[in-house]
C-alpha atoms as a PDB file:
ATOM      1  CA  UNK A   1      -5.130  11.964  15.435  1.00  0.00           C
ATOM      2  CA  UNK A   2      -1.774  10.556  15.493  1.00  0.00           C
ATOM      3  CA  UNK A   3      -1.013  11.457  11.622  1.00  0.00           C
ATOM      4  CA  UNK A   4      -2.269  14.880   9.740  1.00  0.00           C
ATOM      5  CA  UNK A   5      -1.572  16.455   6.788  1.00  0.00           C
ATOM      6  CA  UNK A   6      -2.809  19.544   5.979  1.00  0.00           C
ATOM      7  CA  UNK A   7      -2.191  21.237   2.272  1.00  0.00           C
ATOM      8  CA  UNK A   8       1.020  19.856   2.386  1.00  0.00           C
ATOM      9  CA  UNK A   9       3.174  20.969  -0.534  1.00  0.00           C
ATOM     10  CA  UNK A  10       6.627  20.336  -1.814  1.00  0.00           C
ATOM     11  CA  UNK A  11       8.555  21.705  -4.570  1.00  0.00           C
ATOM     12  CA  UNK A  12      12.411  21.307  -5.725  1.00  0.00           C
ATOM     13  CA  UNK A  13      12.934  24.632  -7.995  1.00  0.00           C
ATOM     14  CA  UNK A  14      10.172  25.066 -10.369  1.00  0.00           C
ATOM     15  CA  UNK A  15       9.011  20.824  -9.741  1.00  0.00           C
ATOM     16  CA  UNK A  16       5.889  20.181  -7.660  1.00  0.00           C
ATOM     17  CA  UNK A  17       6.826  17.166  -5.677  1.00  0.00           C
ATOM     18  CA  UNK A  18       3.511  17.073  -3.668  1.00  0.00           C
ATOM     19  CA  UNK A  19       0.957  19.360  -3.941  1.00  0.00           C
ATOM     20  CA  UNK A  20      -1.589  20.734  -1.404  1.00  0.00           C
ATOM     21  CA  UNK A  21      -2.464  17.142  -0.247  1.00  0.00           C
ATOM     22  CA  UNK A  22      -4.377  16.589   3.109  1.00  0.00           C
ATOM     23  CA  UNK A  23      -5.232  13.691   5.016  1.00  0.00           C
ATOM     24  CA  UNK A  24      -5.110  12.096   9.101  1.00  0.00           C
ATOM     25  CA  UNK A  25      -4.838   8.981  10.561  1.00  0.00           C
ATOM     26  CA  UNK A  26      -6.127   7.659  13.927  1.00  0.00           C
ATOM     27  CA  UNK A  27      -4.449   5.572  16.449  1.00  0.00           C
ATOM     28  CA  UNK A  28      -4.639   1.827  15.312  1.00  0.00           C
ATOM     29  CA  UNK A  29      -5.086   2.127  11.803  1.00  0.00           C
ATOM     30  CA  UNK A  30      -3.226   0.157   9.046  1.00  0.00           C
ATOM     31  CA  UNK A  31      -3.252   2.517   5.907  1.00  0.00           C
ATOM     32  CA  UNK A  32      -1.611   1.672   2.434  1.00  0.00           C
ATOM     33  CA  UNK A  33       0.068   4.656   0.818  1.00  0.00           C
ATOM     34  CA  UNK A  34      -0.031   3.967  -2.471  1.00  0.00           C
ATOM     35  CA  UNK A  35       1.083   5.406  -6.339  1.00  0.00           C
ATOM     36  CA  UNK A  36       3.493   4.619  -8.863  1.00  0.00           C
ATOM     37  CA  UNK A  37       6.639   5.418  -8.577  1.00  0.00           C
ATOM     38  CA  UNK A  38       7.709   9.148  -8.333  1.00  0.00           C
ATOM     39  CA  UNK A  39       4.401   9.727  -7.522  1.00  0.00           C
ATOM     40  CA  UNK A  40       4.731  11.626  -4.309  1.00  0.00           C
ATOM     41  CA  UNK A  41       4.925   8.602  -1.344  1.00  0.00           C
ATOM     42  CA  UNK A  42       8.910   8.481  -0.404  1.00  0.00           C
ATOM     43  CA  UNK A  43       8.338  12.547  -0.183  1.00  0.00           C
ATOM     44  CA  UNK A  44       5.512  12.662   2.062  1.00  0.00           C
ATOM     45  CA  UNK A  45       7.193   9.992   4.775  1.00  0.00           C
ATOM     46  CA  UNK A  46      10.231  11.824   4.444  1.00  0.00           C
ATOM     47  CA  UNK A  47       8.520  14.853   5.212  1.00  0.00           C
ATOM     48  CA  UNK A  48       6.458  13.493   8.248  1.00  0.00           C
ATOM     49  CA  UNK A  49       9.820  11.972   9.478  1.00  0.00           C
ATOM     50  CA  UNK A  50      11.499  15.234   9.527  1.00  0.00           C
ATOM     51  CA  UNK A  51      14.092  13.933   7.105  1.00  0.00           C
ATOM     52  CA  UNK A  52      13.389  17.026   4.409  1.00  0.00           C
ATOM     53  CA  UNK A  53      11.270  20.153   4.899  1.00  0.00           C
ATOM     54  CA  UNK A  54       8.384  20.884   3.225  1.00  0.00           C
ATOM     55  CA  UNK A  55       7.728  23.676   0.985  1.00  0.00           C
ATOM     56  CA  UNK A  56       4.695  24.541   2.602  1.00  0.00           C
ATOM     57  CA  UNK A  57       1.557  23.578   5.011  1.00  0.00           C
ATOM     58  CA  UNK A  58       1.594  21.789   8.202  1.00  0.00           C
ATOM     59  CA  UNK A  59       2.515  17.948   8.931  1.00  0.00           C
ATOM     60  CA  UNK A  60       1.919  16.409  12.521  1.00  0.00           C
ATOM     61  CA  UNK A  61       2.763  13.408  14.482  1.00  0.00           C
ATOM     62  CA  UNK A  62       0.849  12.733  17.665  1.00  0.00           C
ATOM     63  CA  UNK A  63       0.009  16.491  17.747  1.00  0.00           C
ATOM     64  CA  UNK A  64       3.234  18.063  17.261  1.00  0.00           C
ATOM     65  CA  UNK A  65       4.392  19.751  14.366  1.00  0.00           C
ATOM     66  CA  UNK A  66       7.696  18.002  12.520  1.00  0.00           C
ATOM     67  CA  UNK A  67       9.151  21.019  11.715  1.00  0.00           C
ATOM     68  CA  UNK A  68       8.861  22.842  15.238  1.00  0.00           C
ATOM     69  CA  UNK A  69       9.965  19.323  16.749  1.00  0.00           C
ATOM     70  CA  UNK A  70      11.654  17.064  14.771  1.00  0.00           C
ATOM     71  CA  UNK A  71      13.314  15.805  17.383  1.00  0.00           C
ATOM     72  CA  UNK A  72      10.821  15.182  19.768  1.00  0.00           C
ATOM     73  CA  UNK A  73       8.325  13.589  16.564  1.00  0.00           C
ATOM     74  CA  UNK A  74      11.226  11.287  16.234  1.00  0.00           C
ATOM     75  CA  UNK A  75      11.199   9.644  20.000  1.00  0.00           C
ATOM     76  CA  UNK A  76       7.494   8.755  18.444  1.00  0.00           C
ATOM     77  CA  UNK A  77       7.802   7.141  14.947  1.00  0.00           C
ATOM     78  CA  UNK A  78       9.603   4.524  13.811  1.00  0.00           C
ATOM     79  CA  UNK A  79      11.014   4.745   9.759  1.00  0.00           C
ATOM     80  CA  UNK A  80      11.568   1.944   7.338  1.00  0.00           C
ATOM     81  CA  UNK A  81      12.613   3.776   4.261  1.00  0.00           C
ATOM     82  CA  UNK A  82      12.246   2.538   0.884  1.00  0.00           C
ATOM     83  CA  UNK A  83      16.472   2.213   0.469  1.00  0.00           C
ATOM     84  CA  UNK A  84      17.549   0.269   3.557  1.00  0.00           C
ATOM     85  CA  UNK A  85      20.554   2.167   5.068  1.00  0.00           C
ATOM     86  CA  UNK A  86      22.637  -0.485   7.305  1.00  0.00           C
ATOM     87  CA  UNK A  87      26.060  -0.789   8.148  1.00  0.00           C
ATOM     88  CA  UNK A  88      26.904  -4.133   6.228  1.00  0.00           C
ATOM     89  CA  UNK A  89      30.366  -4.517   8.300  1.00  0.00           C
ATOM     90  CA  UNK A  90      28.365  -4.774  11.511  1.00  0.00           C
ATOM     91  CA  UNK A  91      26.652  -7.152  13.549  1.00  0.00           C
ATOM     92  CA  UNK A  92      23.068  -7.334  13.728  1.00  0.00           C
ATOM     93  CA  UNK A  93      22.789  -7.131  17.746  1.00  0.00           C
ATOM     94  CA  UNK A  94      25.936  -4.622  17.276  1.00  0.00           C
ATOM     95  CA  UNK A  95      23.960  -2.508  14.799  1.00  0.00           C
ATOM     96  CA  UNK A  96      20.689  -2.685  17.120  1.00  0.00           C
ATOM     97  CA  UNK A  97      22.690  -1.390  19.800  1.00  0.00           C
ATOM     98  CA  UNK A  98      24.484   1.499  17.641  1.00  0.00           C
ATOM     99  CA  UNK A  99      20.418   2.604  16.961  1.00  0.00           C
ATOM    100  CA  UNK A 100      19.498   1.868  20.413  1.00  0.00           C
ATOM    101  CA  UNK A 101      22.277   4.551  21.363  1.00  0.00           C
ATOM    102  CA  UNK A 102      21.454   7.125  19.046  1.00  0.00           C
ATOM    103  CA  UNK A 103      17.861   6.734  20.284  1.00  0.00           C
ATOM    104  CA  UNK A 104      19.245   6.986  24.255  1.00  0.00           C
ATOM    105  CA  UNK A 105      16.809   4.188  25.044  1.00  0.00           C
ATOM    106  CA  UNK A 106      16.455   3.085  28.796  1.00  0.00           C
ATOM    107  CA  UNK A 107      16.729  -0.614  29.477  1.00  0.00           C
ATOM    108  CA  UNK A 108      18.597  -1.284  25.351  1.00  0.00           C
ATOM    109  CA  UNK A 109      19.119  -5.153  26.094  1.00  0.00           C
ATOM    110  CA  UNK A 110      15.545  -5.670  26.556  1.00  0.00           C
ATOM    111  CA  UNK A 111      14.765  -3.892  23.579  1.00  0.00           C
ATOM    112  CA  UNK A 112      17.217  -5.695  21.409  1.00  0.00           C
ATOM    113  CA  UNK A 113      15.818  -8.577  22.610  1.00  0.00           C
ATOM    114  CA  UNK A 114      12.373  -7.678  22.050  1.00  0.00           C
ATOM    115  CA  UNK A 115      12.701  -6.825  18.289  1.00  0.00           C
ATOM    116  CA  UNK A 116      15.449  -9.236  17.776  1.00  0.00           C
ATOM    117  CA  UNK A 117      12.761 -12.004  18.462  1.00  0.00           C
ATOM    118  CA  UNK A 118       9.600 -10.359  16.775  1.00  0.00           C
ATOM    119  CA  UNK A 119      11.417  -9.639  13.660  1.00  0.00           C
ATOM    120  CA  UNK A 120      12.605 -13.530  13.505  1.00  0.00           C
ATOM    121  CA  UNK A 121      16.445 -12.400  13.593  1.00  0.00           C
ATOM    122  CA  UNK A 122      17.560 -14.539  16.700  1.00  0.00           C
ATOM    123  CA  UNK A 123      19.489 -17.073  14.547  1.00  0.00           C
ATOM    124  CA  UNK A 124      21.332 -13.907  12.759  1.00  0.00           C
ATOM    125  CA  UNK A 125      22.087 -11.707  15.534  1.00  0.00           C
ATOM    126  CA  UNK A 126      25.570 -12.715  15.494  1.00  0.00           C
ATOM    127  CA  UNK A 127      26.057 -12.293  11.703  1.00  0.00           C
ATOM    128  CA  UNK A 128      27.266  -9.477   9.780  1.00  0.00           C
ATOM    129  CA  UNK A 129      24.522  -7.520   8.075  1.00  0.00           C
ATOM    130  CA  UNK A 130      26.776  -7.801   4.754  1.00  0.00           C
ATOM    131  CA  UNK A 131      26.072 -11.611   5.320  1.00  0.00           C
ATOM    132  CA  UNK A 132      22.768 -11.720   5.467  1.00  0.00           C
ATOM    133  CA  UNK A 133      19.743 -12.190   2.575  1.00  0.00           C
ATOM    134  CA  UNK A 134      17.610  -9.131   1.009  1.00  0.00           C
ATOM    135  CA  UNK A 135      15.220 -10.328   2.849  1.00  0.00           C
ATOM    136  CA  UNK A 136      16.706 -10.410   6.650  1.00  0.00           C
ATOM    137  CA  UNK A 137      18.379  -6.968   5.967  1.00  0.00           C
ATOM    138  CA  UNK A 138      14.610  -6.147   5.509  1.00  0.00           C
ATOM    139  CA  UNK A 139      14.053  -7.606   8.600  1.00  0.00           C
ATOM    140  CA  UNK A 140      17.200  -6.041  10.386  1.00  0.00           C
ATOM    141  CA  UNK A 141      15.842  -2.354   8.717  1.00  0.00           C
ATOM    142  CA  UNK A 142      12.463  -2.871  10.634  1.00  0.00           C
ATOM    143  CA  UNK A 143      13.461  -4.452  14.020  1.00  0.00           C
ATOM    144  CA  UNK A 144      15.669  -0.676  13.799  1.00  0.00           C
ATOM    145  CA  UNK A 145      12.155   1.195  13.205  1.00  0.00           C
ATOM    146  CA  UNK A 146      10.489  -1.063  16.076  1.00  0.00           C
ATOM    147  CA  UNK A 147      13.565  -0.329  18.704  1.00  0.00           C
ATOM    148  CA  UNK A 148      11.665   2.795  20.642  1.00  0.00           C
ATOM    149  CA  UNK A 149       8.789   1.230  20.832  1.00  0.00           C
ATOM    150  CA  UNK A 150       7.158   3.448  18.307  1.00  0.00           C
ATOM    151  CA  UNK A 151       2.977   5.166  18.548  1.00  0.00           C
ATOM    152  CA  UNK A 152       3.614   5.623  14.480  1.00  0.00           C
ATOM    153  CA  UNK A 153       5.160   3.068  12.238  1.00  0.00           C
ATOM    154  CA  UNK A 154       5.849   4.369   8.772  1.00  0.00           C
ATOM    155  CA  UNK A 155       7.123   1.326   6.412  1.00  0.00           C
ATOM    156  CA  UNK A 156       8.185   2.655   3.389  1.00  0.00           C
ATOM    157  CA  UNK A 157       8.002  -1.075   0.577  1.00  0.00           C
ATOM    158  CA  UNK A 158       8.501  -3.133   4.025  1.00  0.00           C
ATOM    159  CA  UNK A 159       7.964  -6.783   2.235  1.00  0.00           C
ATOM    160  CA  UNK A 160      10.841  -5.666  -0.297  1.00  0.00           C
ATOM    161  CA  UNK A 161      12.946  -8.611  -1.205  1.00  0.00           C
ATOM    162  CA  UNK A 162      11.062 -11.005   1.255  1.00  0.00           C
ATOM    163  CA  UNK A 163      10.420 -14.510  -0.030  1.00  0.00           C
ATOM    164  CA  UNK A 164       6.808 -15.635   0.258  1.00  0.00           C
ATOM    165  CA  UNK A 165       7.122 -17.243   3.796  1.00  0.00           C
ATOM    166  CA  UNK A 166       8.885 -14.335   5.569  1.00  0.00           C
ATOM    167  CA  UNK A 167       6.057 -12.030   3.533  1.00  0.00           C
ATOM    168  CA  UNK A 168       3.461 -14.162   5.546  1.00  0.00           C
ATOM    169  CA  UNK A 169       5.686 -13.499   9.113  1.00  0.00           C
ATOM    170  CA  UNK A 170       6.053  -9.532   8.388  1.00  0.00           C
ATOM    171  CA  UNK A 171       2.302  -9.683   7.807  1.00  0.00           C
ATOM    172  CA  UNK A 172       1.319 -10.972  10.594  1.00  0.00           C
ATOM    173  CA  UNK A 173       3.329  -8.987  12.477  1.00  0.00           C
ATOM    174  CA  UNK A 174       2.360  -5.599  10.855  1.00  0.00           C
ATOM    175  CA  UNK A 175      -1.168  -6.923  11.620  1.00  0.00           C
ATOM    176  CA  UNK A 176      -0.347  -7.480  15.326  1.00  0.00           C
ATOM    177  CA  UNK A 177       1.516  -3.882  16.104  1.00  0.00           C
ATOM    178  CA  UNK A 178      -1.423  -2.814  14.404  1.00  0.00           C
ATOM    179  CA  UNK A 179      -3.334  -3.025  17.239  1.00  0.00           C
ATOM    180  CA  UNK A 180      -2.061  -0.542  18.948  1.00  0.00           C
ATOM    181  CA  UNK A 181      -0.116   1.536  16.841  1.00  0.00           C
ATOM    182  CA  UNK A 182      -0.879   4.149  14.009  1.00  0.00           C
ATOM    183  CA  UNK A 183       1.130   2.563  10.655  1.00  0.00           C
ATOM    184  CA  UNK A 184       1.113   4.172   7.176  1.00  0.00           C
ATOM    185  CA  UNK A 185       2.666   1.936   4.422  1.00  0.00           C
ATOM    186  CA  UNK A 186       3.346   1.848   1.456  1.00  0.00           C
ATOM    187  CA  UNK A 187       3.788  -1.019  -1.276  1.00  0.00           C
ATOM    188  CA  UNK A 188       3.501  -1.830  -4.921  1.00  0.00           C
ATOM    189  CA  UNK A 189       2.236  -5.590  -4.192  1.00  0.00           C
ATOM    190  CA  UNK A 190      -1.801  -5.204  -4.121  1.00  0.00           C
ATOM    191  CA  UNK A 191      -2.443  -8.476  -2.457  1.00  0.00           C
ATOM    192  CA  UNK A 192      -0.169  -7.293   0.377  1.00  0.00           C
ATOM    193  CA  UNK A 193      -2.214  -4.122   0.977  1.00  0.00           C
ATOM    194  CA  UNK A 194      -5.657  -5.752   1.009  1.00  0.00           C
ATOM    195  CA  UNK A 195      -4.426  -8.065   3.130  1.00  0.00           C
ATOM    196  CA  UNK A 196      -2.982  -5.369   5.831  1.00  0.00           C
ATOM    197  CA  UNK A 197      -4.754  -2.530   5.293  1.00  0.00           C
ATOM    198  CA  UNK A 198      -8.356  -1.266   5.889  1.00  0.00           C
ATOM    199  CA  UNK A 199      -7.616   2.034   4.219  1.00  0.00           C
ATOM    200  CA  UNK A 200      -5.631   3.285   0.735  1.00  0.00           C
ATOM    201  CA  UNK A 201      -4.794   6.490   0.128  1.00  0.00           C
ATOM    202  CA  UNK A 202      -3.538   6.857  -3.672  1.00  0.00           C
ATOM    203  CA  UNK A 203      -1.402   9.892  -4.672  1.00  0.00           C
ATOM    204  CA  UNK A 204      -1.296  10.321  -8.019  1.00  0.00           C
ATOM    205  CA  UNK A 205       0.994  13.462  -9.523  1.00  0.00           C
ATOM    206  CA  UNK A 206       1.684  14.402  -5.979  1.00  0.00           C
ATOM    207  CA  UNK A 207      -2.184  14.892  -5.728  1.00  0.00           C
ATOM    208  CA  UNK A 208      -4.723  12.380  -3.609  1.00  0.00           C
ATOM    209  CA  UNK A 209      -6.973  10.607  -6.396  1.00  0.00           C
ATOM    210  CA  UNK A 210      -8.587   8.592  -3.367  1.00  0.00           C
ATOM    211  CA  UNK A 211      -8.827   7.993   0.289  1.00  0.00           C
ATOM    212  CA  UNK A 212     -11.167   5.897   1.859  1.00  0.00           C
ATOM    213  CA  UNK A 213     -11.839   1.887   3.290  1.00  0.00           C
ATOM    214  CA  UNK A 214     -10.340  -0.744   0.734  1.00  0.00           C
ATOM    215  CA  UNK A 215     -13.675  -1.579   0.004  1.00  0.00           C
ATOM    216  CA  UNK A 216     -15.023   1.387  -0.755  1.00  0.00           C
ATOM    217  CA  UNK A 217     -12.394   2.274  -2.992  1.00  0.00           C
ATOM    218  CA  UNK A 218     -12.690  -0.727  -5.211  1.00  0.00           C
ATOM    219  CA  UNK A 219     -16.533   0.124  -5.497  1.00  0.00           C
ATOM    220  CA  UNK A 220     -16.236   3.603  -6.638  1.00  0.00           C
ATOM    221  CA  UNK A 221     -15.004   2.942 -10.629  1.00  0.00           C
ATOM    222  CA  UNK A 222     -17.805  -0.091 -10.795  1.00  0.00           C
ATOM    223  CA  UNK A 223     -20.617   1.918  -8.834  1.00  0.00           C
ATOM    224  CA  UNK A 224     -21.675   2.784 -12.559  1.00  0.00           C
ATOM    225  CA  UNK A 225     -21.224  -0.637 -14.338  1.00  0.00           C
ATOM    226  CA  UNK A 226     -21.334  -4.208 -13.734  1.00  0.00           C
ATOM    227  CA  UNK A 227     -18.519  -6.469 -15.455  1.00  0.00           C
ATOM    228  CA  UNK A 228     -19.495 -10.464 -16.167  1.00  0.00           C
ATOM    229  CA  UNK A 229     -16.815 -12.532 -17.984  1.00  0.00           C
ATOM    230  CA  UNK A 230     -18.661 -15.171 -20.311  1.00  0.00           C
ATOM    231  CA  UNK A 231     -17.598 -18.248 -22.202  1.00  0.00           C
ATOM    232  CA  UNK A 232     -19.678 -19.597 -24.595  1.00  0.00           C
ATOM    233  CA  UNK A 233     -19.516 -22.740 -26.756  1.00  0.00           C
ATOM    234  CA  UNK A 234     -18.281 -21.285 -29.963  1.00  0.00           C
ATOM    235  CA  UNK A 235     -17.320 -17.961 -30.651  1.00  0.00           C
ATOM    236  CA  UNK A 236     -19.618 -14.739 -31.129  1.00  0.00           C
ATOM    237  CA  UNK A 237     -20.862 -11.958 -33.441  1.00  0.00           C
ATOM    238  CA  UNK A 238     -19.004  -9.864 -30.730  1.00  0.00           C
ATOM    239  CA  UNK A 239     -20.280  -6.287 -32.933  1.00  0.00           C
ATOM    240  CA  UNK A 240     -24.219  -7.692 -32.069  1.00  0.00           C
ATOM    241  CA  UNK A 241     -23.675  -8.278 -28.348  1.00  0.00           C
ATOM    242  CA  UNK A 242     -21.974  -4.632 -28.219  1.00  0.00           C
ATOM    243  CA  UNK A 243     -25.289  -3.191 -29.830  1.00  0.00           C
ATOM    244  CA  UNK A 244     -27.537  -4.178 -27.275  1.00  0.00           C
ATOM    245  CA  UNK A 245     -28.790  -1.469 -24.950  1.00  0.00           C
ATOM    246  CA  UNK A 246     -26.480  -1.010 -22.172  1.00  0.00           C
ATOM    247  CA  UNK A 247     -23.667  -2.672 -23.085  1.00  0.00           C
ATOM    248  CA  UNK A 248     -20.840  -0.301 -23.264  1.00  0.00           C
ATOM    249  CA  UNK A 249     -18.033  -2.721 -23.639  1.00  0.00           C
ATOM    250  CA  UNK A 250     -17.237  -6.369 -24.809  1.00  0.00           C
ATOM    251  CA  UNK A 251     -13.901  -7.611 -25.045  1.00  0.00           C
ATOM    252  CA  UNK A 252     -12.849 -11.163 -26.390  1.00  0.00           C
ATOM    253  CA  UNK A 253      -9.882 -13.115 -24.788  1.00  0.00           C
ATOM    254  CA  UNK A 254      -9.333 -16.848 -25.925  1.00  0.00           C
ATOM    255  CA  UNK A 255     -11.253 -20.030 -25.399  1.00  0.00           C
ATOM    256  CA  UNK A 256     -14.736 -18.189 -26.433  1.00  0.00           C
ATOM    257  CA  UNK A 257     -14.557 -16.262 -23.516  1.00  0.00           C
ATOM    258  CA  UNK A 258     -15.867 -12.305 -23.576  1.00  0.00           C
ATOM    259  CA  UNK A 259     -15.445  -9.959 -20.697  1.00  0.00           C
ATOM    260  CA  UNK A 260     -19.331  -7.888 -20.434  1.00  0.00           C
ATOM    261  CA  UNK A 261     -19.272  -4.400 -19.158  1.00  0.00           C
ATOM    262  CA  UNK A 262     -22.765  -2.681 -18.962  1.00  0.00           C
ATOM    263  CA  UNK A 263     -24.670   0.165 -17.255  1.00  0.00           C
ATOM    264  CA  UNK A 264     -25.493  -1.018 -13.619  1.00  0.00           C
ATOM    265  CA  UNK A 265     -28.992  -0.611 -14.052  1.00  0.00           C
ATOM    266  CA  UNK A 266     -28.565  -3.496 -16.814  1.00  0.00           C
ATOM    267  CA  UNK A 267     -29.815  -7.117 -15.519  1.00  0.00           C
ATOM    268  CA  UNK A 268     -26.305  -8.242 -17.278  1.00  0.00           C
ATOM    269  CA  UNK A 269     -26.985 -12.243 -16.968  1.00  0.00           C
ATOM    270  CA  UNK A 270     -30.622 -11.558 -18.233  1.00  0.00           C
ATOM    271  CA  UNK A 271     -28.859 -10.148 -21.178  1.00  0.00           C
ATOM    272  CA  UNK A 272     -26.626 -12.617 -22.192  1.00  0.00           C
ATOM    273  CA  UNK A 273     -28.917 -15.209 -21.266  1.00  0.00           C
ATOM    274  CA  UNK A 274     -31.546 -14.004 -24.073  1.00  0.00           C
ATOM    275  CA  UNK A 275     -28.668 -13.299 -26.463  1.00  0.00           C
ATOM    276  CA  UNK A 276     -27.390 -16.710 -26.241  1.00  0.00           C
ATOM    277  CA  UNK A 277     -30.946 -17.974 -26.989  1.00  0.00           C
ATOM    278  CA  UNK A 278     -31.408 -15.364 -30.029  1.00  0.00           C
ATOM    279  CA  UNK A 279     -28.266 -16.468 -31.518  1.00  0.00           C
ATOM    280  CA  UNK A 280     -28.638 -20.339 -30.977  1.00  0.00           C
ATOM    281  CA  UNK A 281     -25.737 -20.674 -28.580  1.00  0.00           C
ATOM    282  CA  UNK A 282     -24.527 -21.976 -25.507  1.00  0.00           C
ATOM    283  CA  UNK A 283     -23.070 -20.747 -21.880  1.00  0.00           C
ATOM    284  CA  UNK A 284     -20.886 -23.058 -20.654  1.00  0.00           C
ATOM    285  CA  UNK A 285     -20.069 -20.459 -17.220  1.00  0.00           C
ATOM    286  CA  UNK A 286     -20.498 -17.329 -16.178  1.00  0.00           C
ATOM    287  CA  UNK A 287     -19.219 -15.103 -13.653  1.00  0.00           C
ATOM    288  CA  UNK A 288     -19.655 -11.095 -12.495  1.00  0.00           C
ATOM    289  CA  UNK A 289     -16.196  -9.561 -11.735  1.00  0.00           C
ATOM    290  CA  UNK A 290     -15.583  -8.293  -8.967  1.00  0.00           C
ATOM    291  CA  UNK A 291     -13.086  -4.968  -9.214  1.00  0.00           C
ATOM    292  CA  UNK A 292      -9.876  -5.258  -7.756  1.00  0.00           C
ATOM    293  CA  UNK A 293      -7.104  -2.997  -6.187  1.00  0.00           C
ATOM    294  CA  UNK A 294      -5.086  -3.198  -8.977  1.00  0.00           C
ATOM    295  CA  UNK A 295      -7.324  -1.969 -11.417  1.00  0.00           C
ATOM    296  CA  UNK A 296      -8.555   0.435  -9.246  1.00  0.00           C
ATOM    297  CA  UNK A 297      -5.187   1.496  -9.113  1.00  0.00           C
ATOM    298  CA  UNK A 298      -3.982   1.337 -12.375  1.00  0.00           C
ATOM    299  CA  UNK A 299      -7.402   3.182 -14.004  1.00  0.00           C
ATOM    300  CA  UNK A 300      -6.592   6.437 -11.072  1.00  0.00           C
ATOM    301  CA  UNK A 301      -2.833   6.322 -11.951  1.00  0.00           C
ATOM    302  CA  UNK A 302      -3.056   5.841 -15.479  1.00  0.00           C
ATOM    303  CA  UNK A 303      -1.400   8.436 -17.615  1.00  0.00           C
ATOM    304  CA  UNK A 304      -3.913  10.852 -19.413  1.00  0.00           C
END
């Protein structure tokens, strides 16, 4: 495993940070770390980083223990953090170097070049990081996290600030150092994880509320229901629809249209197909919903 957690906890005075969560992460895998904000994330990659201590139970990179070897975990990972640190009076190749230093990598000017290039910086290098966009500071902050050559890549919000073009070139290259390195991120932009990631991890509370394929965790709050959104010709008696056995929820938006939740063992188009004929009306379209991330998300994160 080239990630593990196990009962990881962190508390500042009498404030549980993180508490008792467990997880791992094998070589190759893309994994979205997500929650809302002071959730727990930015703790746990510091922690695996080595940046802060935790309170208590074990964290591991590539089978060593951060807080035996921080050191030696840090020749392994590469860190985006959430707050960019740069040097804005520097120059991006200048800055690379300064990293490339601290890091005491052999053969420096090949990885320069290497990043500089994969990151899309070549036409900056020669600009001062105070210079540049959001976005290619975001660029200059991960091209620092790729300089060692990295087995684990952990991206703290790494399409922060990116227009929708360079979004599409971090992408693809997340995707393609994917393949052959371990990379937990985490982001607040759905779409992006989906597209990255075969795996979420939520943290909710500084507690896990779900871990598991993308897939699977957009399944597991519909397993029990089945959602159709409806518009009909003229509006409904929307208190007659809601009485019929297995319907548990129906909620009107505008335009006629009424979003259908029922038990899963319901035959839901059956059902509105035999209402519309009791009640002399007409479908115009129909069409099941299909759960996303985001609501996955927001109904595990919501406050209670």
């Amino acid at each position: 495993m080239s990630i593990v957690l196990k009962d990881l906890t962190k508390t500042y005075g009498s404030q549980r940070a993180i508490g008792n969560i467990s997880f791992s992460i094998d070589s190759g895998e893309i994994v979205g770390f997500l929650g809302p904000n002071g959730a727990g994330k930015s703790t746990t990659m510091k922690i695996l980083c080595g940046y802060i201590p935790q309170t208590s139970g074990v964290a591991q990179i590539m089978g060593m223990e951060v807080s035996k070897d921080p050191i030696g975990v840090k020749k392994r990972i590469g860190y985006l953090p959430e707050l960019n640190p740069l040097y804005p009076d520097m120059y991006v190749a200048e800055y690379l170097k300064f990293i490339s230093d601290i890091h005491k990598i052999k053969g420096s000017k090949e990885a320069i070049e290497r990043v500089i290039e994969s990151t899309g910086l070549s036409l900056e290098r020669k600009k001062k990081i105070g210079q540049l966009s959001k976005g290619y500071k975001q660029r200059v902050g991960l091209a620092q996290a790729l300089l060692n050559d990295p087995d684990v890549l952990i991206l703290d919000e790494p399409t922060s600030g990116l227009d929708p073009n360079q979004v599409t070139e971090i992408r693809k290259l997340i995707l393609s150092l994917g393949k052959n390195k371990t990379i937990l991120l985490s982001s607040h932009i759905m779409q992006e994880v989906e597209a990255m990631c075969s795996r979420v991890i939520i943290i909710n509370k500084g507690k896990i509320v779900a871990d598991d394929k993308v897939e699977v965790v957009k399944q597991t709050l519909s397993k029990n229901k089945s959602t159709t959104v409806v518009k009909f010709r003229s509006d409904i008696d929307v208190k007659k629809l809601r009485a019929k056995s297995g319907v548990s929820e129906v909620i009107a938006s505008e335009g006629s249209t009424y979003r259908v939740v029922a038990e899963s063992d319901i035959d839901l188009p059956e059902l509105l197909f035999n209402f519309a004929i009791e009640s002399k009306i007409i479908i115009l379209e129909q069409k099941e919903e299909v759960e996303s991330l985001e609501s996955v998300f927001q109904q595990l994160t919501k406050n209670v």
